[in-house]
N, C-alpha and C. Protein backbone atom coordinates (compact mmCIF):
# COMPACT_ATOMS: atom_id res chain seq x y z
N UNK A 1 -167.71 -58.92 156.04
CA UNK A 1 -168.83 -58.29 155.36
C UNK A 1 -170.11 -59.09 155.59
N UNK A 2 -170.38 -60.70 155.62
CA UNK A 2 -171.36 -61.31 155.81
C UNK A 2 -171.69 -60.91 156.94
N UNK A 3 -170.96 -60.34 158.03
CA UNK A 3 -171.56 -60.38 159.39
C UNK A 3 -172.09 -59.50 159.57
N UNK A 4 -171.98 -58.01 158.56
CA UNK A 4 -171.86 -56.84 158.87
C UNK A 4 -173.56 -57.01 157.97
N UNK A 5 -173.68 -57.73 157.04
CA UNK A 5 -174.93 -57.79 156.28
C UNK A 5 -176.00 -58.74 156.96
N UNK A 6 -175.56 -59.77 157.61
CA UNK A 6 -176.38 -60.21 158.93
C UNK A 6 -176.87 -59.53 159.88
N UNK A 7 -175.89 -58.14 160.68
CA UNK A 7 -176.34 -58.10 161.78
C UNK A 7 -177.54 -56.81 161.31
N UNK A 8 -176.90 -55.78 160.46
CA UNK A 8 -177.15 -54.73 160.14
C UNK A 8 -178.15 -54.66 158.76
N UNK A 9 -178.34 -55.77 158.35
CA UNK A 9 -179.29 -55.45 156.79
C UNK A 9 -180.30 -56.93 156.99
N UNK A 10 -179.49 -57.91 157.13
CA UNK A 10 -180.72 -59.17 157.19
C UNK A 10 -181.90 -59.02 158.30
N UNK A 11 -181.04 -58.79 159.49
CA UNK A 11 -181.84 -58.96 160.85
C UNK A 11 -183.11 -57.55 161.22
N UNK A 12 -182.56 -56.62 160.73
CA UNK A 12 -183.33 -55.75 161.37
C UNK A 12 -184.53 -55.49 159.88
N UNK A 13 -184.54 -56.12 158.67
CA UNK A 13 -184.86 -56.32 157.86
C UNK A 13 -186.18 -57.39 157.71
N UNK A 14 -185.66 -58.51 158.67
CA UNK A 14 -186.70 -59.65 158.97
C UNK A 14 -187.54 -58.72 160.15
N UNK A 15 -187.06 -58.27 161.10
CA UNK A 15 -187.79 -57.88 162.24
C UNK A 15 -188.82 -56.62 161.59
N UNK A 16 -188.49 -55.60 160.98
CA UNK A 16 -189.49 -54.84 160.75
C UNK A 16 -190.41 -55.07 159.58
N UNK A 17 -189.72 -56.56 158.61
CA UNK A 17 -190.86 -57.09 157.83
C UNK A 17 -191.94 -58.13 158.12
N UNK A 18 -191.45 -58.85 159.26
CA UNK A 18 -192.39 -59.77 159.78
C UNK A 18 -193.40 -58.89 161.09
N UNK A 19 -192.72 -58.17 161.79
CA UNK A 19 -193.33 -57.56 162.46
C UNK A 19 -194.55 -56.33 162.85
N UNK A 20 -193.65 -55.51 161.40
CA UNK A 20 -194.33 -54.14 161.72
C UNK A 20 -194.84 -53.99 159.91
N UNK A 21 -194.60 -55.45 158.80
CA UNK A 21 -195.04 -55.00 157.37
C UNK A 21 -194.21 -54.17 156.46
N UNK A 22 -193.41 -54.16 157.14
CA UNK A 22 -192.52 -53.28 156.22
C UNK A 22 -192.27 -54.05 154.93
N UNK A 23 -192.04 -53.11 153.39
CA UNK A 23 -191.78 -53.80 152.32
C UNK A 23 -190.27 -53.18 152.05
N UNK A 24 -189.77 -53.95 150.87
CA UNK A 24 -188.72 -53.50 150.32
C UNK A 24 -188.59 -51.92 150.06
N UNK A 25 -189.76 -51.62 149.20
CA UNK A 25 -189.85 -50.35 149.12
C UNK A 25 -189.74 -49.14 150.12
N UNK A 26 -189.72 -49.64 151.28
CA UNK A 26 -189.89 -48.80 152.67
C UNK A 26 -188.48 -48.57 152.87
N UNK A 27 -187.75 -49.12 152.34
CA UNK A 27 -186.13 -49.31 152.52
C UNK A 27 -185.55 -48.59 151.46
N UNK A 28 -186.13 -47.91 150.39
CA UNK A 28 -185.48 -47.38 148.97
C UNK A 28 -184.87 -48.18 148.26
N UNK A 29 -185.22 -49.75 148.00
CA UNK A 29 -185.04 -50.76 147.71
C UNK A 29 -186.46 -51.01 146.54
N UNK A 30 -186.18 -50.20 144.98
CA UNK A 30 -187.43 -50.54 144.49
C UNK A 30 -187.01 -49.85 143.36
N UNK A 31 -187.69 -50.75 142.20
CA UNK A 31 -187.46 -50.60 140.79
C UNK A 31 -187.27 -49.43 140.15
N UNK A 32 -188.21 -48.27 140.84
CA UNK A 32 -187.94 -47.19 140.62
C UNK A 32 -186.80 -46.19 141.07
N UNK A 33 -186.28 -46.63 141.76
CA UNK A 33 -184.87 -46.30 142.09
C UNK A 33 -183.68 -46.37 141.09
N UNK A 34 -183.60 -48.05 140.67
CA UNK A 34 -182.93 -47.88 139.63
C UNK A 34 -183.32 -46.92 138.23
N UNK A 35 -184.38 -47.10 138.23
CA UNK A 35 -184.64 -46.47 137.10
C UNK A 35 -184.30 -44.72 137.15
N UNK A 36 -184.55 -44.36 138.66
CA UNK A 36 -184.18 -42.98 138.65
C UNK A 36 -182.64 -42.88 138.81
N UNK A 37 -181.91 -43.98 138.16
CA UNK A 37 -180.71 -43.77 138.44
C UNK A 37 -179.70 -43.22 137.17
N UNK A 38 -181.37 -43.93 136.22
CA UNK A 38 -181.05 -43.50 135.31
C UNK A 38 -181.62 -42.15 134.65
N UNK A 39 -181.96 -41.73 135.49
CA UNK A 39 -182.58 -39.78 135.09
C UNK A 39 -181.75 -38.79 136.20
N UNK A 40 -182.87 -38.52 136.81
CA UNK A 40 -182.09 -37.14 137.78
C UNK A 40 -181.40 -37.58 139.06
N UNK A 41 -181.39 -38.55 139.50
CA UNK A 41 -180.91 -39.46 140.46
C UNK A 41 -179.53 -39.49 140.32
N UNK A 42 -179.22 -39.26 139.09
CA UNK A 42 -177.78 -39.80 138.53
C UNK A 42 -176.63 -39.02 138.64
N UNK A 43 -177.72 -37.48 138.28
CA UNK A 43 -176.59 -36.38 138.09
C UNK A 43 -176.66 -36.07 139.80
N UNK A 44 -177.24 -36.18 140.84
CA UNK A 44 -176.98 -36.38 141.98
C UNK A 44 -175.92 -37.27 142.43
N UNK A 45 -175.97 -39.11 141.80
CA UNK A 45 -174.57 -39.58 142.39
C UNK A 45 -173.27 -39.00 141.94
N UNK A 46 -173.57 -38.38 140.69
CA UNK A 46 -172.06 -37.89 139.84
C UNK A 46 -171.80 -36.68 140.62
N UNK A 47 -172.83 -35.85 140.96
CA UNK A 47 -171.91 -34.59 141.40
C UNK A 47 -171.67 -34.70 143.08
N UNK A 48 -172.20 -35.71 143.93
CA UNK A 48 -172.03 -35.48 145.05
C UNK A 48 -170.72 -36.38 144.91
N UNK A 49 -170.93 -37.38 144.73
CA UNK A 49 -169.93 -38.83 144.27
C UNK A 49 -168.65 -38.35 143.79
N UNK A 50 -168.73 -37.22 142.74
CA UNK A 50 -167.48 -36.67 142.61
C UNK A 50 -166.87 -35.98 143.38
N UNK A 51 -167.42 -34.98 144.06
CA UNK A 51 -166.97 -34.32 145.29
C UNK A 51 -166.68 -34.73 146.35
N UNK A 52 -167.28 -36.15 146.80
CA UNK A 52 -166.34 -36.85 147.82
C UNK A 52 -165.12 -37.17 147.47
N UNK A 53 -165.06 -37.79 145.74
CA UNK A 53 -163.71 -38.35 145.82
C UNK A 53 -162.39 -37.04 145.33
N UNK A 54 -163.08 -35.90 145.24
CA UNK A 54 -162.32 -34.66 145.13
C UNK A 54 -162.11 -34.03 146.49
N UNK A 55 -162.60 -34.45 147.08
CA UNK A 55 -162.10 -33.67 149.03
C UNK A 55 -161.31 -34.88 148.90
N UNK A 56 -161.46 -36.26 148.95
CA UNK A 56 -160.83 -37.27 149.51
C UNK A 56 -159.26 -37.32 148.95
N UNK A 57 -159.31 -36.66 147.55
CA UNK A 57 -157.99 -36.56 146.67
C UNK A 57 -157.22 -35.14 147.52
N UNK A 58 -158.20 -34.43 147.39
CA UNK A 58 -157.42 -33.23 147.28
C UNK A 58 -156.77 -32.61 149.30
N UNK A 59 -158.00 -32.92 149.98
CA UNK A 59 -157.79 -32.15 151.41
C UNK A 59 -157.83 -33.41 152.54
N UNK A 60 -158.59 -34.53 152.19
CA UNK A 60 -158.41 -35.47 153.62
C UNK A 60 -157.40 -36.39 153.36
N UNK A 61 -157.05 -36.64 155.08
CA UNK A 61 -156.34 -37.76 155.39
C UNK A 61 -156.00 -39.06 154.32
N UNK A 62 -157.06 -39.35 154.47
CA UNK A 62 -157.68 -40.64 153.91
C UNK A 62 -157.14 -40.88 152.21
N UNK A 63 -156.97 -39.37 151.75
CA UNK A 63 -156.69 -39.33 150.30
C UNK A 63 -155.17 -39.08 150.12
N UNK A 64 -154.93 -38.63 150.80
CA UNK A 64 -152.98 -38.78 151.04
C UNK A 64 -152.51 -40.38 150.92
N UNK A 65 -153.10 -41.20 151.66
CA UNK A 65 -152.27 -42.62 151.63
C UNK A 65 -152.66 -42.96 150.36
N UNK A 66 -153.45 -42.33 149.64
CA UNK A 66 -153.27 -42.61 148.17
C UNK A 66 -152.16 -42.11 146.98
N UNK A 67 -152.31 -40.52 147.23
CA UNK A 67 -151.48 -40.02 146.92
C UNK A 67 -149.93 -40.64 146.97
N UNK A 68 -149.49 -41.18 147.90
CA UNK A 68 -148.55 -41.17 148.77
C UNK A 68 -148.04 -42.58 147.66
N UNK A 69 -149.14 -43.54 147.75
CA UNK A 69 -148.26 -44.92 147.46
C UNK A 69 -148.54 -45.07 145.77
N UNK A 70 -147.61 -45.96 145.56
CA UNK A 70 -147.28 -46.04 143.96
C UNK A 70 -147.92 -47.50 142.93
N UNK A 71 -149.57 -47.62 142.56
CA UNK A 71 -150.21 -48.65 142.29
C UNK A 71 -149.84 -48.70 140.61
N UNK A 72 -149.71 -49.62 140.78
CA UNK A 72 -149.19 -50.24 139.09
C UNK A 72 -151.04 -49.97 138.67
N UNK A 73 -150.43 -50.16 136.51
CA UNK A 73 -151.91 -49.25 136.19
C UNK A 73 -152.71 -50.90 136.08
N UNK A 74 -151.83 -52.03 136.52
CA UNK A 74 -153.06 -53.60 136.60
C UNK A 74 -153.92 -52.81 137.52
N UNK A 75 -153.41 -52.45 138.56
CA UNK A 75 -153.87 -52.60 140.44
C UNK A 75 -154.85 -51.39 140.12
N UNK A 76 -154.46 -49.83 139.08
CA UNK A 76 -155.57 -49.44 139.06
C UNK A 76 -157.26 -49.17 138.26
N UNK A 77 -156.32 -50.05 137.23
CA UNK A 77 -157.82 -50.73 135.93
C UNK A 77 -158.74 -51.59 136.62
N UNK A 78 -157.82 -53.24 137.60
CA UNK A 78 -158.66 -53.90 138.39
C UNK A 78 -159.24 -53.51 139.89
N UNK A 79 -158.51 -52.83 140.47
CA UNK A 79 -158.30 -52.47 141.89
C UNK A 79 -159.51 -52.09 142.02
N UNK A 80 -159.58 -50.91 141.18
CA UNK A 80 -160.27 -49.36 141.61
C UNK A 80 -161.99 -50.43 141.54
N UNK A 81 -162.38 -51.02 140.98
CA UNK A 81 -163.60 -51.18 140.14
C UNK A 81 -163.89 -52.20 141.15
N UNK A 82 -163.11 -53.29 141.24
CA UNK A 82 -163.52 -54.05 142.46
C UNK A 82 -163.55 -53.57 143.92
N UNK A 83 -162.86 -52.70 144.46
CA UNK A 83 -162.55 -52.06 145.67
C UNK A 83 -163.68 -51.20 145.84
N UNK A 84 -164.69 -50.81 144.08
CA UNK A 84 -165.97 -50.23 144.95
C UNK A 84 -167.30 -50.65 144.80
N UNK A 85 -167.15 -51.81 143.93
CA UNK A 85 -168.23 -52.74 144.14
C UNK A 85 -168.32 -53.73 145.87
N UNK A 86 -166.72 -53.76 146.44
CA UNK A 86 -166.75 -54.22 147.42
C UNK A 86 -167.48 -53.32 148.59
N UNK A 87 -167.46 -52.00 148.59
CA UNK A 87 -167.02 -50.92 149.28
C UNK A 87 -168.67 -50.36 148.97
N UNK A 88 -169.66 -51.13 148.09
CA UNK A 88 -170.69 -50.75 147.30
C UNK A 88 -171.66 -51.58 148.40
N UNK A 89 -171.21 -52.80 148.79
CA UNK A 89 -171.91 -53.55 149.63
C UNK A 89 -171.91 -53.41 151.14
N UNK A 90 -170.30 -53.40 151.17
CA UNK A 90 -169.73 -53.30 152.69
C UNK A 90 -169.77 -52.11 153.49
N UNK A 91 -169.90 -50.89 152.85
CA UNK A 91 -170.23 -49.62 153.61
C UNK A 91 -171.30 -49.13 153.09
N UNK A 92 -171.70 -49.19 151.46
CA UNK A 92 -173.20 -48.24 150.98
C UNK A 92 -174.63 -49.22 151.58
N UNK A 93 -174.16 -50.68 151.26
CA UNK A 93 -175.48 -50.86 151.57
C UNK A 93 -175.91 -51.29 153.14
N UNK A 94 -174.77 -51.82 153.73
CA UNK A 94 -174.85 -51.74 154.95
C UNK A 94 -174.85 -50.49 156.07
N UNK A 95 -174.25 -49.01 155.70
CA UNK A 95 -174.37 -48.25 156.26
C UNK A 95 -175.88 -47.70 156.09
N UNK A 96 -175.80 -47.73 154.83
CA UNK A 96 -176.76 -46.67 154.16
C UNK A 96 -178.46 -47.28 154.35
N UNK A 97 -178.45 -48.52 154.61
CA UNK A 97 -179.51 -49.26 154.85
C UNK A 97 -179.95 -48.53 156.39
N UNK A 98 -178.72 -49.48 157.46
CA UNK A 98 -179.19 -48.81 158.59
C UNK A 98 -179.37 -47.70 159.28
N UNK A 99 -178.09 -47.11 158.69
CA UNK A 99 -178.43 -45.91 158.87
C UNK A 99 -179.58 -44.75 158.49
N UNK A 100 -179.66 -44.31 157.20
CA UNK A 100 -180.42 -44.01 157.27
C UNK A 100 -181.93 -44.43 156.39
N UNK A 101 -182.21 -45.90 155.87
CA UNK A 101 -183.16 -46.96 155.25
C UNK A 101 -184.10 -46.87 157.10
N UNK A 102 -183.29 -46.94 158.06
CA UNK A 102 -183.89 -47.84 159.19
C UNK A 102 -183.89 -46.38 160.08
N UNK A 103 -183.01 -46.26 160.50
CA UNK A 103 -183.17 -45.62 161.49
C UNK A 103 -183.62 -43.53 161.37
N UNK A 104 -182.68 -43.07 160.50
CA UNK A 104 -183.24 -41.91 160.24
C UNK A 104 -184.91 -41.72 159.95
N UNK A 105 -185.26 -42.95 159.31
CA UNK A 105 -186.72 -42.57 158.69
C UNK A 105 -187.74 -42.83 159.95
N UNK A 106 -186.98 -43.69 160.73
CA UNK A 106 -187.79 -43.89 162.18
C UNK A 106 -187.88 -42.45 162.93
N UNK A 107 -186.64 -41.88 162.86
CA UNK A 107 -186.66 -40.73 163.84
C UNK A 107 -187.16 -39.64 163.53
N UNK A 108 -187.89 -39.37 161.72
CA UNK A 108 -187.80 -38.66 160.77
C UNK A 108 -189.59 -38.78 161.67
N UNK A 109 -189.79 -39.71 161.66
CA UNK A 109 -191.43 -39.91 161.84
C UNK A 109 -191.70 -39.57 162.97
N UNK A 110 -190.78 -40.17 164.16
CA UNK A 110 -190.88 -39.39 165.54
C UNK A 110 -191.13 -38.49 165.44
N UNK A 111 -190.41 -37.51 165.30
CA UNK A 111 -190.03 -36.10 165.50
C UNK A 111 -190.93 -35.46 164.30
N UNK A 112 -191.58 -36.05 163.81
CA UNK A 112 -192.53 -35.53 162.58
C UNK A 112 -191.90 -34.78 161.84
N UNK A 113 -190.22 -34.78 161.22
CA UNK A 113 -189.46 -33.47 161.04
C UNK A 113 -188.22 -34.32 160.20
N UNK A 114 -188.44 -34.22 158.84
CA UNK A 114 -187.02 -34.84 157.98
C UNK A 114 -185.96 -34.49 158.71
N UNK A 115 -185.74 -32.97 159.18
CA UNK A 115 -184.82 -31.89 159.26
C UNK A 115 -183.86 -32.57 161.01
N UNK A 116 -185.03 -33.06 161.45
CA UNK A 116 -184.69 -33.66 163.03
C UNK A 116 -184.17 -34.67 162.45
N UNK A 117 -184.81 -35.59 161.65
CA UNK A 117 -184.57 -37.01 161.43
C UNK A 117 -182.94 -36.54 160.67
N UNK A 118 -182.46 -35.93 160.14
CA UNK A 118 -181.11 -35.78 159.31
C UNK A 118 -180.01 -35.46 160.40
N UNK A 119 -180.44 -34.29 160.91
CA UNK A 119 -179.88 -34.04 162.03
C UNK A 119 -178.97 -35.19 163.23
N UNK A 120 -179.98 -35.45 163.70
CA UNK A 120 -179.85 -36.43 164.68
C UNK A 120 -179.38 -37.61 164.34
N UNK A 121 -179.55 -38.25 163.06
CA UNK A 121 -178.91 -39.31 162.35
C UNK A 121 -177.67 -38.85 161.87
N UNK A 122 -177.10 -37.80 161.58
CA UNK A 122 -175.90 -37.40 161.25
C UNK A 122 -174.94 -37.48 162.46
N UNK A 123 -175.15 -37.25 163.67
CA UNK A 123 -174.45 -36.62 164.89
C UNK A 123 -174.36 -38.85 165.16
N UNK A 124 -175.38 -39.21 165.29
CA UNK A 124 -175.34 -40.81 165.43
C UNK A 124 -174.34 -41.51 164.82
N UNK A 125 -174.63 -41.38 163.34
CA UNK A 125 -173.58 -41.46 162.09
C UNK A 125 -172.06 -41.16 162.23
N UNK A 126 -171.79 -40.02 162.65
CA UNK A 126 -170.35 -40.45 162.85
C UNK A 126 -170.22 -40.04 164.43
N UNK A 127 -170.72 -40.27 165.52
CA UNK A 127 -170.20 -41.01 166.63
C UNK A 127 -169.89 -42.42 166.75
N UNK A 128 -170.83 -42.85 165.28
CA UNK A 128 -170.81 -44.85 165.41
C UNK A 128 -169.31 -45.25 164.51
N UNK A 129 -169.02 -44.02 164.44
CA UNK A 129 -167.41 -44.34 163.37
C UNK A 129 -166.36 -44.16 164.57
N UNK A 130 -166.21 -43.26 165.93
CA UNK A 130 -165.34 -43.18 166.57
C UNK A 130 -164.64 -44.25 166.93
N UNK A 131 -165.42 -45.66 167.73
CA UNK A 131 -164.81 -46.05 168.54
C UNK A 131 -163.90 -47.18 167.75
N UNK A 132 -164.11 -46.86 166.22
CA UNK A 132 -163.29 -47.82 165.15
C UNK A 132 -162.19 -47.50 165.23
N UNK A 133 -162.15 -45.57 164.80
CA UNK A 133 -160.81 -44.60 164.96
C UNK A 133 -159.97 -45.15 165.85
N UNK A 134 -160.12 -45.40 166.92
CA UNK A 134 -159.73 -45.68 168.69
C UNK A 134 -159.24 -47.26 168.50
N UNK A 135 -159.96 -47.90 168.37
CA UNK A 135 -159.62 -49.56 168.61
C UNK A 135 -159.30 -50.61 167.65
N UNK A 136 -159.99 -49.42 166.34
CA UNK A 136 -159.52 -50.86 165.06
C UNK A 136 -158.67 -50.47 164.38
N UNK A 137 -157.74 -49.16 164.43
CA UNK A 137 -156.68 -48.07 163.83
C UNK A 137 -157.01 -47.91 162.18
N UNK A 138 -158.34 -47.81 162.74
CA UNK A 138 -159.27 -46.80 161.27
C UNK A 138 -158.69 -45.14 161.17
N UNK A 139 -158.06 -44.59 162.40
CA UNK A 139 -158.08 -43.86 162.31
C UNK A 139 -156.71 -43.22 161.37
N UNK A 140 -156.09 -44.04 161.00
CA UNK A 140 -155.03 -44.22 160.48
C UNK A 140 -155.34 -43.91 158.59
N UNK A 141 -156.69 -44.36 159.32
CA UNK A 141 -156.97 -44.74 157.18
C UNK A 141 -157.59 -42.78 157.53
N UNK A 142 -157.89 -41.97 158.07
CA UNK A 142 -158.39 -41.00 157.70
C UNK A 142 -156.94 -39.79 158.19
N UNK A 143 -155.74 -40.33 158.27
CA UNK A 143 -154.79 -39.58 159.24
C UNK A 143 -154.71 -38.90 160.53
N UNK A 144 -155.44 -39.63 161.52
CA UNK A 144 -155.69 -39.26 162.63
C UNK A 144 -154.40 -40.25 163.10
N UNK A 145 -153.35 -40.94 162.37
CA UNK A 145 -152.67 -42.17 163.29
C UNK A 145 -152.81 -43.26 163.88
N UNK A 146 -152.36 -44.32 164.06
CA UNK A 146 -152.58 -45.11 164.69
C UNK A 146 -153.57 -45.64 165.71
N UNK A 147 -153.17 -44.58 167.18
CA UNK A 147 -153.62 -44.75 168.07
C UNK A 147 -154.78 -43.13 168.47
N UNK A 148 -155.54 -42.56 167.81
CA UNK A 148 -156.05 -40.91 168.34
C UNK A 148 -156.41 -41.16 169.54
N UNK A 149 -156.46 -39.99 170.30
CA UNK A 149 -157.38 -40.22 171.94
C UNK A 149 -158.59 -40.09 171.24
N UNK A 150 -159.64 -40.92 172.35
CA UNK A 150 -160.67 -40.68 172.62
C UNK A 150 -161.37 -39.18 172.25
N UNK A 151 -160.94 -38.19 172.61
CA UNK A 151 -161.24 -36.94 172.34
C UNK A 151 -160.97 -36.67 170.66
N UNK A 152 -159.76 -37.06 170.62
CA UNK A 152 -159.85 -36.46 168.76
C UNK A 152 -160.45 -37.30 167.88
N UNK A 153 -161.01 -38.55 168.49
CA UNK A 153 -162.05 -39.24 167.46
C UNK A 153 -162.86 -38.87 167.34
N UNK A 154 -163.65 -38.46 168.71
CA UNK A 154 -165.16 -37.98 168.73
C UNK A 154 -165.20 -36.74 168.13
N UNK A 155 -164.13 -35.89 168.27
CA UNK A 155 -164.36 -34.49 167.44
C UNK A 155 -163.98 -34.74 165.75
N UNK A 156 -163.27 -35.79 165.22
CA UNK A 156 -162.94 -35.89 163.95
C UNK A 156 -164.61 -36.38 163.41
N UNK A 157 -164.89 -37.67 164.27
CA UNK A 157 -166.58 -38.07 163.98
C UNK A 157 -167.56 -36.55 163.92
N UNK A 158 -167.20 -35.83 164.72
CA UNK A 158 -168.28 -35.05 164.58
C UNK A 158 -168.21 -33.40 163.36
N UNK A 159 -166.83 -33.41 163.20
CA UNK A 159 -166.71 -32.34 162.49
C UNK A 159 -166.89 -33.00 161.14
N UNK A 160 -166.25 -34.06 160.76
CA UNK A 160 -166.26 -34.73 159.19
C UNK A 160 -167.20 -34.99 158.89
N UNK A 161 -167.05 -36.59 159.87
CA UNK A 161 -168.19 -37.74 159.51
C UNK A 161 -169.70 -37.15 159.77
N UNK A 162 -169.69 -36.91 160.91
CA UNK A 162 -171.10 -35.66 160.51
C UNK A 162 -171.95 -35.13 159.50
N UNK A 163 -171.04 -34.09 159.24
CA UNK A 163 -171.12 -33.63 157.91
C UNK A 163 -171.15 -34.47 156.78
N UNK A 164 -170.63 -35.42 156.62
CA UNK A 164 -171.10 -36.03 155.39
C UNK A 164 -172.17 -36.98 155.86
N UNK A 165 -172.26 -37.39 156.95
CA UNK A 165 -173.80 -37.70 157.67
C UNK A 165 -175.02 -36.98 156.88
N UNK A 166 -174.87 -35.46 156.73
CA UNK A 166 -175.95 -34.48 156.62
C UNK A 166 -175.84 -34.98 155.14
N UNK A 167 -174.80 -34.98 154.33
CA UNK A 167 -175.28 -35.13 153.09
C UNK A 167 -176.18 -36.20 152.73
N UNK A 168 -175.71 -37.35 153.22
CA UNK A 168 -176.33 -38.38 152.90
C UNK A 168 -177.57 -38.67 153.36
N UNK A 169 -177.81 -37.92 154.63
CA UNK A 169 -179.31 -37.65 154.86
C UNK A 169 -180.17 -36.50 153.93
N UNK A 170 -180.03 -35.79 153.68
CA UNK A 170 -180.50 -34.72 153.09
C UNK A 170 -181.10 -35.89 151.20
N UNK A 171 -179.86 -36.08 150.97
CA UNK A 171 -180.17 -37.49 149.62
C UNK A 171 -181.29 -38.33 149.83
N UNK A 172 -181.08 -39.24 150.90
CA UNK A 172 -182.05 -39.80 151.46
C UNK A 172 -183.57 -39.20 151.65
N UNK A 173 -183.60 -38.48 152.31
CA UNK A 173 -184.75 -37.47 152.05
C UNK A 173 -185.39 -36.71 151.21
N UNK A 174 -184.38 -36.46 149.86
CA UNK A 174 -184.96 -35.76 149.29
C UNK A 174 -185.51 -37.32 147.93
N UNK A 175 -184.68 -38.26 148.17
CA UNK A 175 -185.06 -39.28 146.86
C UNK A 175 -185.52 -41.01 147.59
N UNK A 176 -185.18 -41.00 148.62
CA UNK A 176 -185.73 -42.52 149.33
C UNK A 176 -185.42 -43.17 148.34
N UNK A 177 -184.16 -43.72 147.85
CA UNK A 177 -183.40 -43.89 146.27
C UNK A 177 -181.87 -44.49 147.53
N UNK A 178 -182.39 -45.99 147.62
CA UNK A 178 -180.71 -46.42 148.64
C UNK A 178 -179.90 -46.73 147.45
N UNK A 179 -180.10 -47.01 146.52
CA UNK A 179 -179.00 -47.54 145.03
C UNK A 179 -178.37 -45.59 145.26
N UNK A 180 -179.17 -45.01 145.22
CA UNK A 180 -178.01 -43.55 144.83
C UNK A 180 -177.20 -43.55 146.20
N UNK A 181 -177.37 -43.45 147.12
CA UNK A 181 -177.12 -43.43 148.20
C UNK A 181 -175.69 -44.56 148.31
N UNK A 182 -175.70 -45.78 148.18
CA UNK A 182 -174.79 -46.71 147.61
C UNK A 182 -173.78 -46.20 147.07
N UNK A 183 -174.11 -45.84 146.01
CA UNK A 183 -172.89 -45.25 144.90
C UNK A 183 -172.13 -44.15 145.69
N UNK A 184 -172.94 -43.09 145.98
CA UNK A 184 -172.50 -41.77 146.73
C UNK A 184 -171.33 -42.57 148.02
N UNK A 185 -172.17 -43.07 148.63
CA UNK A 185 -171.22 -43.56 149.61
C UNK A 185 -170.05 -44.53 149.28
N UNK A 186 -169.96 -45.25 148.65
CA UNK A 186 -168.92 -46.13 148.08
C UNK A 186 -168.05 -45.13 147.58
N UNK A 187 -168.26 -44.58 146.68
CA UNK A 187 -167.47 -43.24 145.96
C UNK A 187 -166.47 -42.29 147.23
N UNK A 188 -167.61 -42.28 148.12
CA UNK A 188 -166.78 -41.44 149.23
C UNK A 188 -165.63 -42.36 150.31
N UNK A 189 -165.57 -43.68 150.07
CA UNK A 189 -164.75 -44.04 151.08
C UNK A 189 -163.72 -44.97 150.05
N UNK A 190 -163.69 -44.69 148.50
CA UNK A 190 -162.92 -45.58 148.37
C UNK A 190 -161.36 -45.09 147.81
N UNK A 191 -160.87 -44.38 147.81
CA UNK A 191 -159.70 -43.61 147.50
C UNK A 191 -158.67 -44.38 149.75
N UNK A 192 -159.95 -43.54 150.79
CA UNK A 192 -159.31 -44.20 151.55
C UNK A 192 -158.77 -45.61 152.11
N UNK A 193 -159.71 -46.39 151.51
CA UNK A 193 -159.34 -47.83 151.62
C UNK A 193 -158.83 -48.68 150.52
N UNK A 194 -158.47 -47.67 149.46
CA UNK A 194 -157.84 -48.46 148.18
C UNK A 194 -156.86 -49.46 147.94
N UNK A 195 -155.95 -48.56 149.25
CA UNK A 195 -154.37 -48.91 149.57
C UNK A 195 -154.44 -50.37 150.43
N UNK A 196 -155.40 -50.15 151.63
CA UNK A 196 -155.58 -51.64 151.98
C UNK A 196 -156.25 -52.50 151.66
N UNK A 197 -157.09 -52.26 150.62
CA UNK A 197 -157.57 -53.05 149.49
C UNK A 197 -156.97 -54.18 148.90
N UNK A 198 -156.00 -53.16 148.39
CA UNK A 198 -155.17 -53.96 147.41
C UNK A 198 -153.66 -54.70 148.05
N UNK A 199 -153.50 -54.70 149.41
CA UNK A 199 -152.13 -55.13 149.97
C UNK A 199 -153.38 -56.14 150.37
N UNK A 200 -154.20 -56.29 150.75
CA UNK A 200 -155.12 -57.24 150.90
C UNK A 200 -155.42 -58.62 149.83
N UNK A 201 -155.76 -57.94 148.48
CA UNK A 201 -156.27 -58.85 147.42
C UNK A 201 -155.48 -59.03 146.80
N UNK A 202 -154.47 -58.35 146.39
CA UNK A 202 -153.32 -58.11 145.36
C UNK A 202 -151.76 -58.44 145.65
């Protein structure tokens, strides 16, 4: 996780603040964020936040190896709470930073067009998840197996991860709010990594 917050949140963080002025706030990194987390911001992480972890329970891969294995109620009073404060840092704020803190809002400005900038950051977004599927047997955590070809990663990246690409751009865009964005995303990946969570810490 330090490396992943080095390469992806410190570095490109120093470069467009020393360079180009960028502030915290340019990042959805700002007081008012939290605070809208606590108004309409909120009922946004609860209802999107819930609906990830209701596809993730009910129809994906990813929510079967939950289903499947049998966590004592220690593993799920402590598990669950630490597994998404971990999962809060290691995928919301590091994805959600670069992805779309950095780069959507860059392309958003290019293209003079939120709609381009979501777009095109979504299709980015989960092509940058394939080659994990393939080589780090991530694909395992979403039931693609062990080993998927090449071909059924890139189409699992693009039919899923995509799509929830768009959500999280569309959020992004409509609130420049990375704390909601955080939650939303943590919420959505942690049912799949619960299981190796906890054979991990536990």
């Amino acid at each position: 996780m330090a490396k992943k917050l080095f390469v992806f949140v410190a570095i490109p963080f120093l470069i467009f603040r020393f360079c180009f002025g960028y502030r915290l706030r340019d990042f959805g990194l700002q007081r008012q964020g939290l605070r809208a987390l606590c108004g309409g911001h909120l009922l946004v992480v609860l209802a999107v936040g819930g609906a990830f972890l209701a596809f993730q329970y009910f129809v994906s891969g990813g929510g079967a190896a939950f289903r499947r294995e049998h966590f004592t109620a220690f593993q799920l009073l402590i598990g669950l709470p630490l597994c998404f404060m971990w999962l809060l840092l290691e995928a919301g704020l590091v994805e959600e930073f670069f992805f779309r803190g950095l780069i959507q809002s860059q392309l958003a400005a290019a293209f003079k067009s939120e709609v381009s900038g979501i777009v095109l950051m979504s299709l980015i977004f989960g092509l940058a998840h394939a080659p994990g599927f393939i080589f780090r047997h991530a694909g395992e955590l979403e039931g693609l197996g062990p080993n998927p070809s090449a071909l059924d990663a890139v189409a699992y990246s693009i039919v899923v991860l995509a799509v929830s690409g768009i959500t999280f751009g569309v959020i992004w865009a409509r609130t420049k709010n990375l704390f909601a964005l955080m939650l939303v995303h943590a919420a959505g990946d942690l049912l799949p990594n619960f299981g190796s969570f906890i054979r991990t810490w536990f």
